[in-house]
C-alpha atoms as a PDB file:
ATOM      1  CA  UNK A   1     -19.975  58.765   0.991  1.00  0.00           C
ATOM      2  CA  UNK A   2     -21.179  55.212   1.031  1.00  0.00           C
ATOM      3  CA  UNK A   3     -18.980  52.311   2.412  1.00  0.00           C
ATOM      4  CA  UNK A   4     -17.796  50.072  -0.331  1.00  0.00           C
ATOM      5  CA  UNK A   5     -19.465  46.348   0.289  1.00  0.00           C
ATOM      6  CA  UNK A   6     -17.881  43.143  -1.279  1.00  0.00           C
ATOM      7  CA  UNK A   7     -20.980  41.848  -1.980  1.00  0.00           C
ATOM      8  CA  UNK A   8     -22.672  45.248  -3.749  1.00  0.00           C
ATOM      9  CA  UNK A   9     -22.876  46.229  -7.432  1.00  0.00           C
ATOM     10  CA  UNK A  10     -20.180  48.943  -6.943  1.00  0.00           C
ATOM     11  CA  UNK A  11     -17.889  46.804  -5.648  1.00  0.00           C
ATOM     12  CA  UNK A  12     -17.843  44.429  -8.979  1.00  0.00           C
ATOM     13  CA  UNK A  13     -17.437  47.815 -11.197  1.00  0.00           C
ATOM     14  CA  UNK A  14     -14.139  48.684  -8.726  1.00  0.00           C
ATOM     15  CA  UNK A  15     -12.856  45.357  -8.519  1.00  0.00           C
ATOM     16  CA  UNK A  16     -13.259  44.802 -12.262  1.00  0.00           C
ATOM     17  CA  UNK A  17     -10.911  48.259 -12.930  1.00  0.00           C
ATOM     18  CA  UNK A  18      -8.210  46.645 -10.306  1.00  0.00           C
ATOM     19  CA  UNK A  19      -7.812  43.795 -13.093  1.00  0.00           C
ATOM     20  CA  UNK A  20      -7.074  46.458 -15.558  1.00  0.00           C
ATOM     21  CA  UNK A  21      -4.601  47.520 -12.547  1.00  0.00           C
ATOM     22  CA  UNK A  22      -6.443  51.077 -12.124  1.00  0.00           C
ATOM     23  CA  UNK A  23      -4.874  52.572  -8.954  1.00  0.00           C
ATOM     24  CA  UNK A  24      -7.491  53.294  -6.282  1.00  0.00           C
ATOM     25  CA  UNK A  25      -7.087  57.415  -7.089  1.00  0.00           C
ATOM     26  CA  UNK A  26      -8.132  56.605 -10.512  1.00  0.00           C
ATOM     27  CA  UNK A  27     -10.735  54.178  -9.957  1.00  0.00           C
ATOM     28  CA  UNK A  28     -12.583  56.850  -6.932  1.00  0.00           C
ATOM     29  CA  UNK A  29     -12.311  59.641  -9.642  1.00  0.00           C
ATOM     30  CA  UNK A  30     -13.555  58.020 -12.276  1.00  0.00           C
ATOM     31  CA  UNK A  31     -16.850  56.889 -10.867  1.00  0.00           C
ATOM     32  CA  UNK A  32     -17.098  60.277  -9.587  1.00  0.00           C
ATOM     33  CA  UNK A  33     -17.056  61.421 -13.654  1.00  0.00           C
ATOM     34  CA  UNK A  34     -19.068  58.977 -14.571  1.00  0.00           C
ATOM     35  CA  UNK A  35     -21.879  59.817 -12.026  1.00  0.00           C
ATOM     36  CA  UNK A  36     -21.618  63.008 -10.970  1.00  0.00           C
ATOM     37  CA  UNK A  37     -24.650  63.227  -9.647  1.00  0.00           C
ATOM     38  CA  UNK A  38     -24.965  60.322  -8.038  1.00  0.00           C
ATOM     39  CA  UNK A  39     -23.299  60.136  -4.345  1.00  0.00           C
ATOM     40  CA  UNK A  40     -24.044  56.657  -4.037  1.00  0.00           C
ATOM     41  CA  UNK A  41     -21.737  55.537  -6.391  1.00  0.00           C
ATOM     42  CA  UNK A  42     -18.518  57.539  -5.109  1.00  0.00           C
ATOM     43  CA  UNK A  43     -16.481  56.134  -3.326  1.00  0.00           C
ATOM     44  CA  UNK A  44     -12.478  57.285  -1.802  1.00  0.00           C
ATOM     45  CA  UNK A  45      -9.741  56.042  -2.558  1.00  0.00           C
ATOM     46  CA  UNK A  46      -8.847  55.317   0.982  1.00  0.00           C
ATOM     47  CA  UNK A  47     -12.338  52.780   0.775  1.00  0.00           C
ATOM     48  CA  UNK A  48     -10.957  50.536  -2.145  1.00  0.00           C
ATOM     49  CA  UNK A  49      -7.635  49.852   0.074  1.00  0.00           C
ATOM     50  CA  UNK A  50      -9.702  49.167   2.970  1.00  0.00           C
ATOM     51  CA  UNK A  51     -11.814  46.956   1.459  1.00  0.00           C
ATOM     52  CA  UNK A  52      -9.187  45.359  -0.444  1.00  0.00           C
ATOM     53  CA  UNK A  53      -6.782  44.374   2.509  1.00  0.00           C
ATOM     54  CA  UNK A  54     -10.468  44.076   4.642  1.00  0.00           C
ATOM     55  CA  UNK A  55     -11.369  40.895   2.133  1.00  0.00           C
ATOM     56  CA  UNK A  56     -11.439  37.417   3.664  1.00  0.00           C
ATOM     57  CA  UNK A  57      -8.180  35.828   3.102  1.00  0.00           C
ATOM     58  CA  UNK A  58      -8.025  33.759   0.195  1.00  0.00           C
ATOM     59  CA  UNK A  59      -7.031  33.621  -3.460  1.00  0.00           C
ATOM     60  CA  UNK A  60      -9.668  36.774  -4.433  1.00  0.00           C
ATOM     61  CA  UNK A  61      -7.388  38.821  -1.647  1.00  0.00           C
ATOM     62  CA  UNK A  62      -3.919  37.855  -3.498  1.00  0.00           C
ATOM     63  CA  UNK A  63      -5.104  38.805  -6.312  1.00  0.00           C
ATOM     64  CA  UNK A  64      -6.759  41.830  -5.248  1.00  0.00           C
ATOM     65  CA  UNK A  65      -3.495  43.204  -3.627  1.00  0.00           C
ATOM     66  CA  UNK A  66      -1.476  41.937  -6.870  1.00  0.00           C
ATOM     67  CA  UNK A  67      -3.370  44.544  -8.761  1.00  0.00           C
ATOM     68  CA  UNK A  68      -1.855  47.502  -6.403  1.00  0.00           C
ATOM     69  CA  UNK A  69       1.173  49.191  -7.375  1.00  0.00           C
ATOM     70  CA  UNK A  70       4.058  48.357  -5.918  1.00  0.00           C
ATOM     71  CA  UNK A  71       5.826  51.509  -4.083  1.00  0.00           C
ATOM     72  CA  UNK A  72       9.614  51.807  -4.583  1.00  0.00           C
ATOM     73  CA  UNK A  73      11.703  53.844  -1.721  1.00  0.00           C
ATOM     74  CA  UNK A  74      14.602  53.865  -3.765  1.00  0.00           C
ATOM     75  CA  UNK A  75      15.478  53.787  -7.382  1.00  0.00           C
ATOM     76  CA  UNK A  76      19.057  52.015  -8.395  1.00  0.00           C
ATOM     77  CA  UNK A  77      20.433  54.735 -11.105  1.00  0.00           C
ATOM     78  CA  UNK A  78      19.958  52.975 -14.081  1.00  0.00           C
ATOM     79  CA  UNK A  79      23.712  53.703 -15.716  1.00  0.00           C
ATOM     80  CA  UNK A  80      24.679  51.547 -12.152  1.00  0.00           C
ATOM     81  CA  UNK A  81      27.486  54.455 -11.809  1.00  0.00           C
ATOM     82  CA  UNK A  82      28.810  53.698 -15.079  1.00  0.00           C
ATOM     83  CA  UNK A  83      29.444  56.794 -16.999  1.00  0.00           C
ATOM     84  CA  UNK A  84      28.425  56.247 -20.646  1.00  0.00           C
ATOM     85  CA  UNK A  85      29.639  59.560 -22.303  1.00  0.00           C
ATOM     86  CA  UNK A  86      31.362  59.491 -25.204  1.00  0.00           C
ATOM     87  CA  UNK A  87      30.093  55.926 -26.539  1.00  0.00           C
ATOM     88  CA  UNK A  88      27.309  57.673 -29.276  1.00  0.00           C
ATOM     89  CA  UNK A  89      28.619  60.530 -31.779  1.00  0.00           C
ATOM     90  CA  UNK A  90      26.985  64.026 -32.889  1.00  0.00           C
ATOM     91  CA  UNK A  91      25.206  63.790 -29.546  1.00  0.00           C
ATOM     92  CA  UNK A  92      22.774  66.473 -29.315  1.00  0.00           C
ATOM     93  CA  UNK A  93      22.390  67.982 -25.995  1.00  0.00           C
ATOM     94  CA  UNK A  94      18.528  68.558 -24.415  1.00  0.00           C
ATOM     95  CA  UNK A  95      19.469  72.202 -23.571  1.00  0.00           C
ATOM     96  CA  UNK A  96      18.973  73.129 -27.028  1.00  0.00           C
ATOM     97  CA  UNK A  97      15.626  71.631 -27.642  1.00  0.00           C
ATOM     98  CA  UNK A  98      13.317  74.030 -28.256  1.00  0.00           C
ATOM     99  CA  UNK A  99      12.118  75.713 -25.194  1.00  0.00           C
ATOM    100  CA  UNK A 100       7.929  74.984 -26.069  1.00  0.00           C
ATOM    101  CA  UNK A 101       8.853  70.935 -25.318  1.00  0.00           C
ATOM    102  CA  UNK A 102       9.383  71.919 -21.883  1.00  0.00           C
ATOM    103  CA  UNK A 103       5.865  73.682 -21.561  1.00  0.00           C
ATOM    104  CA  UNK A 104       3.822  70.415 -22.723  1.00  0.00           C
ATOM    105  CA  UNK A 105       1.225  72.464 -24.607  1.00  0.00           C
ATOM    106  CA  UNK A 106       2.066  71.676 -27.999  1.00  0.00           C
ATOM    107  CA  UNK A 107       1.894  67.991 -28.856  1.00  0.00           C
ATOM    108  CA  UNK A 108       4.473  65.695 -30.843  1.00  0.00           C
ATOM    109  CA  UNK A 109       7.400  65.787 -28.406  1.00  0.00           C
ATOM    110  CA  UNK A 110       8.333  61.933 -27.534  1.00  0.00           C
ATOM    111  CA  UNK A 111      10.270  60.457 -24.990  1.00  0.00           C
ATOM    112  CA  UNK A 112      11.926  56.846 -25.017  1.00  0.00           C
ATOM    113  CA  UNK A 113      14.247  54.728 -22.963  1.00  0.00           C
ATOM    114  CA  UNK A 114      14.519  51.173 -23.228  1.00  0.00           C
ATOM    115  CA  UNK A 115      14.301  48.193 -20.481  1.00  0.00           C
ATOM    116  CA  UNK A 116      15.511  44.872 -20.148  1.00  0.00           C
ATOM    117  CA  UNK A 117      14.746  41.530 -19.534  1.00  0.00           C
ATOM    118  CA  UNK A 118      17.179  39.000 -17.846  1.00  0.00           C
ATOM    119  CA  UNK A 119      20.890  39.138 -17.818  1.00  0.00           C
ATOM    120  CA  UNK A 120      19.935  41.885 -20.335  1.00  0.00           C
ATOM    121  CA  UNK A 121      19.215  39.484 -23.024  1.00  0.00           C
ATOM    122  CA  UNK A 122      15.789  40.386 -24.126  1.00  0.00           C
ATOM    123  CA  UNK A 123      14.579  44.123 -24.333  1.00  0.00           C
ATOM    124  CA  UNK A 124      11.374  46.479 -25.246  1.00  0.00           C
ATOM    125  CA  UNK A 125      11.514  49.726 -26.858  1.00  0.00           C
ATOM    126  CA  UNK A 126       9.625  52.350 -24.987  1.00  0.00           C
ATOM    127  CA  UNK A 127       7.994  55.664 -25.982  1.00  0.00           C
ATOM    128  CA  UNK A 128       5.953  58.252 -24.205  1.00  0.00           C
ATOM    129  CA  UNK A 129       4.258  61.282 -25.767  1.00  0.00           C
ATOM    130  CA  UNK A 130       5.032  64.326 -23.480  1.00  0.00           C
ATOM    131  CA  UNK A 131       1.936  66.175 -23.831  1.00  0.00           C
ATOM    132  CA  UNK A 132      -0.735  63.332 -23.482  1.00  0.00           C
ATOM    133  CA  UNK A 133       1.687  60.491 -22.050  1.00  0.00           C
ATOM    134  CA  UNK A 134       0.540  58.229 -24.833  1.00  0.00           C
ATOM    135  CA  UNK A 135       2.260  55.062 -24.728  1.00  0.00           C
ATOM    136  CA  UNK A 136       3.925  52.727 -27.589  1.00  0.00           C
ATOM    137  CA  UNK A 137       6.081  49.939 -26.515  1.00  0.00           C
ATOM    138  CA  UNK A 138       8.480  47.958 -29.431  1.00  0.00           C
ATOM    139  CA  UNK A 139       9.498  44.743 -29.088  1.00  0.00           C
ATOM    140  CA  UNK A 140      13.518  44.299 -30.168  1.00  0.00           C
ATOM    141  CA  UNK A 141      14.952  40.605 -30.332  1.00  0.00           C
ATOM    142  CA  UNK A 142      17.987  42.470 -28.438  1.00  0.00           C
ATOM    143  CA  UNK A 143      19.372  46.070 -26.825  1.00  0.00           C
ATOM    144  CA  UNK A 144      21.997  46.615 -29.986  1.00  0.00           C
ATOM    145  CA  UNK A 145      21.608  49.878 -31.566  1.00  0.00           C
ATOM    146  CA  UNK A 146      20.135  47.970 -34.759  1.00  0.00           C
ATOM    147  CA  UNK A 147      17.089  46.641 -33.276  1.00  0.00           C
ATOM    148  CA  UNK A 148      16.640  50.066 -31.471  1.00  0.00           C
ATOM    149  CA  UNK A 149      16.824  51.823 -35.121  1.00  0.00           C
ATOM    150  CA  UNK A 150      14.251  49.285 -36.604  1.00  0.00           C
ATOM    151  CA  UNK A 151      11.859  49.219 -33.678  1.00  0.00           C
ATOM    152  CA  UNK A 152      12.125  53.092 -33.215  1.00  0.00           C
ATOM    153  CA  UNK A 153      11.304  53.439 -36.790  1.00  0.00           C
ATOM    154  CA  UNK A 154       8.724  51.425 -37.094  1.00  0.00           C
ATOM    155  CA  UNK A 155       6.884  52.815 -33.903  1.00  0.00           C
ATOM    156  CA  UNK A 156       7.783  56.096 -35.113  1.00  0.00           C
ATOM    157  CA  UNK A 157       6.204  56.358 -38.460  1.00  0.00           C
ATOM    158  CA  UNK A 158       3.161  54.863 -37.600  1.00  0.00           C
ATOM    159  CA  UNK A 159       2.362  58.370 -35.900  1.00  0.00           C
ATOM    160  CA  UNK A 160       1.132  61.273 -37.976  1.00  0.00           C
ATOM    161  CA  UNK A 161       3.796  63.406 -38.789  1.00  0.00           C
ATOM    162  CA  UNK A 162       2.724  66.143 -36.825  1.00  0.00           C
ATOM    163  CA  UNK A 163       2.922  64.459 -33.783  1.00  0.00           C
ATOM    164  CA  UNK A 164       6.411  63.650 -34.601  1.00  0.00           C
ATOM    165  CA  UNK A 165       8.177  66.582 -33.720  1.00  0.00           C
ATOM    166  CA  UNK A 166      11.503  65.315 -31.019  1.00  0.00           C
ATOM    167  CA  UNK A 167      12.258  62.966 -29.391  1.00  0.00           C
ATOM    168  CA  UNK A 168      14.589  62.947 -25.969  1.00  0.00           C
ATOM    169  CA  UNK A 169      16.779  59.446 -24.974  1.00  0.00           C
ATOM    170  CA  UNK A 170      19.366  59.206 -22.238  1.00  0.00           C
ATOM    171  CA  UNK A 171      23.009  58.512 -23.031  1.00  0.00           C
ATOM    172  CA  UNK A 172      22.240  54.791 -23.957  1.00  0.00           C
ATOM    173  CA  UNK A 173      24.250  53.204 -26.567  1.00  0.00           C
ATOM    174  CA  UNK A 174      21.772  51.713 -28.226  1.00  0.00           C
ATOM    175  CA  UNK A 175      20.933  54.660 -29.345  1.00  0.00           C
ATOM    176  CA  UNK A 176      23.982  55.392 -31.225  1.00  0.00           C
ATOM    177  CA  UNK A 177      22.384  55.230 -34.620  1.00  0.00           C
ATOM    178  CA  UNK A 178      20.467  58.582 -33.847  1.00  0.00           C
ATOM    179  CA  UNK A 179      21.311  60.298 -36.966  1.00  0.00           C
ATOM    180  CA  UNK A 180      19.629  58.136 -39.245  1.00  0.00           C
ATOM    181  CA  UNK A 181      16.755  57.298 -36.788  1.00  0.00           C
ATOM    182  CA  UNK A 182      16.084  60.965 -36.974  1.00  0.00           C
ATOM    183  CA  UNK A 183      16.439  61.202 -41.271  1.00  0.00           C
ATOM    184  CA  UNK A 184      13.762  57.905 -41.065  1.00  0.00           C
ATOM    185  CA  UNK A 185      11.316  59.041 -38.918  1.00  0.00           C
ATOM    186  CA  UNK A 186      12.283  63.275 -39.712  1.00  0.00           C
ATOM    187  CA  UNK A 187      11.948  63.490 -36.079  1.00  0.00           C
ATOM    188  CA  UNK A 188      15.194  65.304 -34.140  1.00  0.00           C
ATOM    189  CA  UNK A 189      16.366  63.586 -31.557  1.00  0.00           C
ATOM    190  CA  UNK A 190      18.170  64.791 -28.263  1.00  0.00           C
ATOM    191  CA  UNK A 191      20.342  63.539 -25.230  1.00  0.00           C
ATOM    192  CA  UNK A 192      19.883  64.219 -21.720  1.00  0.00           C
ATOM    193  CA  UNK A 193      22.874  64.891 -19.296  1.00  0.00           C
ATOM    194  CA  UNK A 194      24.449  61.264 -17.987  1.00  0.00           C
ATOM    195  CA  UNK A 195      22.852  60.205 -14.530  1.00  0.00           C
ATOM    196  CA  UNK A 196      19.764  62.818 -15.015  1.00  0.00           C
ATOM    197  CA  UNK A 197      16.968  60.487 -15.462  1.00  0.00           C
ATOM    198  CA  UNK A 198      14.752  63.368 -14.072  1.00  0.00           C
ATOM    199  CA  UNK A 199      15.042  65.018 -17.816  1.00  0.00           C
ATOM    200  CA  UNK A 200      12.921  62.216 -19.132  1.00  0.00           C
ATOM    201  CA  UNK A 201      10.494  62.064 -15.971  1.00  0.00           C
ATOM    202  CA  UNK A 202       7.296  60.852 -18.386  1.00  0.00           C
ATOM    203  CA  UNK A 203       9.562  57.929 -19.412  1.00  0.00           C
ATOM    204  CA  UNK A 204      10.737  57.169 -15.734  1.00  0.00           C
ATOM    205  CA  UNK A 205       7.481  56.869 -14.578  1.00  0.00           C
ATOM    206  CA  UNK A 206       6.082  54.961 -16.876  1.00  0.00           C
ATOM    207  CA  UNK A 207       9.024  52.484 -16.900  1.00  0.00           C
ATOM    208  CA  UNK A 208       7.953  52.112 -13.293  1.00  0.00           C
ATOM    209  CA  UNK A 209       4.359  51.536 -14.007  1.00  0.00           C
ATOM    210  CA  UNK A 210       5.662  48.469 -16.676  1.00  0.00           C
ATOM    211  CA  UNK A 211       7.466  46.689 -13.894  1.00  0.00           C
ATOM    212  CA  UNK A 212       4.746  45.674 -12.237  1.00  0.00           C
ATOM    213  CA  UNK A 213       3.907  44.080 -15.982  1.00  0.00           C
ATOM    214  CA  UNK A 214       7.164  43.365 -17.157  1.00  0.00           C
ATOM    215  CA  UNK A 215       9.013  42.629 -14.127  1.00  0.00           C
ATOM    216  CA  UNK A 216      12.792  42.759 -13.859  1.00  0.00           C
ATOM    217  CA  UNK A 217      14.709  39.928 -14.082  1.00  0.00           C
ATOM    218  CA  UNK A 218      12.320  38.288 -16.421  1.00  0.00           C
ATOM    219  CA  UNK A 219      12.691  37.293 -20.251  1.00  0.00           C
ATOM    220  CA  UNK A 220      10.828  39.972 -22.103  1.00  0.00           C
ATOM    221  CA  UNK A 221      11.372  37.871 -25.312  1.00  0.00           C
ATOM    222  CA  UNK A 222       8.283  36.008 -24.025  1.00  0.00           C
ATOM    223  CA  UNK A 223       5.768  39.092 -25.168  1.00  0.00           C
ATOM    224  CA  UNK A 224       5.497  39.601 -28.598  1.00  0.00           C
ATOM    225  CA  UNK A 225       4.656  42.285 -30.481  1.00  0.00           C
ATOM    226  CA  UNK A 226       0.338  41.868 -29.900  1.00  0.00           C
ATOM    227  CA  UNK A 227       1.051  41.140 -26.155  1.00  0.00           C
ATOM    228  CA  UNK A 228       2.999  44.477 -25.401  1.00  0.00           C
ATOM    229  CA  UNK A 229       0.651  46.275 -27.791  1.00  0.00           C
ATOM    230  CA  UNK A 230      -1.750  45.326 -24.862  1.00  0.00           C
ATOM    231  CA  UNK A 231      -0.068  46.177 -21.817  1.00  0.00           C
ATOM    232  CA  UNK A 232       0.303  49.513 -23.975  1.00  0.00           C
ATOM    233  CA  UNK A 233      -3.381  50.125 -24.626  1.00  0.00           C
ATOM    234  CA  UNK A 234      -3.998  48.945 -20.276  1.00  0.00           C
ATOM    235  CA  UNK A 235      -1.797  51.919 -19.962  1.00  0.00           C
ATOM    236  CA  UNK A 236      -3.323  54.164 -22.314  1.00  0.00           C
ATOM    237  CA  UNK A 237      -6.702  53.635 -21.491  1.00  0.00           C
ATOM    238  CA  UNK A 238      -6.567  54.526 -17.433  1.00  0.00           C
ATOM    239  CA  UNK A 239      -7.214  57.404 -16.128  1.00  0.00           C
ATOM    240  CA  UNK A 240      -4.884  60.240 -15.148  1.00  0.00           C
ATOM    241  CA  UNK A 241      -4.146  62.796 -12.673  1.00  0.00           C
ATOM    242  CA  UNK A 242      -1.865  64.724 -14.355  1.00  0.00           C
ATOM    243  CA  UNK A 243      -4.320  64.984 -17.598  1.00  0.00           C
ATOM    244  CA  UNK A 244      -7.502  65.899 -15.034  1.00  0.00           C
ATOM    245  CA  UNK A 245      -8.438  62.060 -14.510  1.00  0.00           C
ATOM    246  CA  UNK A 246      -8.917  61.845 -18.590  1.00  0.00           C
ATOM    247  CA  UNK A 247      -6.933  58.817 -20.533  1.00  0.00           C
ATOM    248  CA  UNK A 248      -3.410  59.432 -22.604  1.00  0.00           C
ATOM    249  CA  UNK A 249      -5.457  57.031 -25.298  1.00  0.00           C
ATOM    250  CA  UNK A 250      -8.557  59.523 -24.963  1.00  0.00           C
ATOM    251  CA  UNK A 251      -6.389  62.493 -25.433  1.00  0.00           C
ATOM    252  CA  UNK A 252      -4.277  61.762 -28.774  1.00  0.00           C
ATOM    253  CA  UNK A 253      -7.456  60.929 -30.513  1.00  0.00           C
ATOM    254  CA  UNK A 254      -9.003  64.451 -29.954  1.00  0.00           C
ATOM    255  CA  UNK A 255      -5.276  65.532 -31.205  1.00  0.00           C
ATOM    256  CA  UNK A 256      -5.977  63.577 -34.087  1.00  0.00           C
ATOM    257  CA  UNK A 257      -9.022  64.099 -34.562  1.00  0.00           C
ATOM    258  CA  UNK A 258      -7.796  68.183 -34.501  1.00  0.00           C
ATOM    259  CA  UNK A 259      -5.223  67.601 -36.907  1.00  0.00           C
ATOM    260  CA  UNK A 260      -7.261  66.244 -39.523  1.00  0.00           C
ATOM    261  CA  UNK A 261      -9.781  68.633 -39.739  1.00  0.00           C
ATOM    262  CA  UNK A 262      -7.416  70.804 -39.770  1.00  0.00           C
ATOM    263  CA  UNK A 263      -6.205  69.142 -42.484  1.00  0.00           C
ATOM    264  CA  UNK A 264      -9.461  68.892 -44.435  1.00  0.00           C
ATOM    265  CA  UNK A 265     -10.354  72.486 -44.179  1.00  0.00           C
ATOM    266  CA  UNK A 266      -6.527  73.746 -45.952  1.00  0.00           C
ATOM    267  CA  UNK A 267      -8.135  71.281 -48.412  1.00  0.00           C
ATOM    268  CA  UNK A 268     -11.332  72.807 -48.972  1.00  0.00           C
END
């Protein structure tokens, strides 16, 4: 495997992705998919960190090394030991969803959490398609339970209804206007169990992948609706392991694209 050069033509393709804050996994596996047969142009993972903490020091390297993730060794529960039960009515618990959201085969099955800017002020909605970890993100003027309705909504029925089958929230109170969320959008919607972020893992992750574009303790009211629209489409459109190094954004079309000729030929 070839050693990655600042100065060659692969280097400009790989630095290029790091903008669009690719990991280094995704970057190495995607040039390996888009020349397979081409060993010159692969290059590990391991290479892109050496050769981005290898670069002369200088403003390219800061940037460079902003593009990386940030790793988190701890994660502050996000309730901050307050225990919210109680606060929303008609709850409906996740261990009656349907048993086939757990298996991820069939599409449609949402997730969607909410995070917040500074001194909670400001706030974006946030939802994540189980199956192909599609992205939307909603932008709320605050974190009451009326934005949440109209910015759910909205996000909601811009999806073909077929890929609105349930969505799963935490015990959040913003959510407390479920029931008619779920008779706008004729989605059902269900509640994990208080402190269990791990029921909504798509949703955890990707709230961690945001940070590094929304990060806490800033005023989120500064992104409008284009602006997180974009951040949602950077997201979309990289590469992932868990989907075999293809894109959320690359998978929902073809489960589109299945739906409606499926569509066209009950028409025909």
């Amino acid at each position: 495997m070839p050693k990655l050069h600042p100065e060659g033509a692969l280097w400009g393709v790989v630095s290029h992705l790091l903008t669009w804050l690719w990991s280094p996994r995704q970057i190495a596996r995607t040039l390996r998919r888009m020349w397979p047969d081409n060993p010159e142009r692969h290059v590990s993972h391991e290479s892109i960190y050496n050769a981005i903490y290898a670069h002369p020091k200088g403003e390219l390297r800061k940037c460079l090394v902003a593009c990386l993730r940030q790793s988190r060794n701890t994660r502050r529960p996000r309730s901050g030991g307050e225990d919210r039960r109680g606060q929303i009515p008609e709850m409906v618990s996740i261990h009656v969803r349907p048993p086939e959201v757990n298996d991820r085969v069939m599409p449609g099955h949402w997730e969607g959490d909410l995070i917040k800017g500074a001194a909670n002020r400001s706030a974006v909605g946030v939802l994540v398609e189980r199956t192909t970890r599609l992205v939307l993100l909603a932008k709320m003027p605050d974190a009451t339970a009326e934005s949440a309705l109209a910015a759910f909504t909205a996000k909601l029925n811009d999806i073909a209804q077929p890929l609105r089958q349930t969505l799963t929230y935490d015990q959040g109170k913003e959510m407390a206007r479920h029931r008619e969320l779920a008779r706008n959008t004729n989605i059902r919607v269900y509640f994990c169990d208080p402190h269990s972020p791990w029921q909504r893992g798509s949703c955890e992750n990707t709230n961690g992948l945001l940070r590094q574009m929304l990060p806490k303790g800033t005023d989120l009211s500064v992104h409008d609706q284009q602006a997180l629209d974009s951040i949602a489409d950077l997201l979309n459109n990289r590469p992932r392991q868990t989907l075999d190094w293809r894109t959320p954004a690359q998978l929902f079309r073809d489960l589109m694209q299945g739906i409606s000729e499926q569509r066209g030929a009950t028409i025909h």
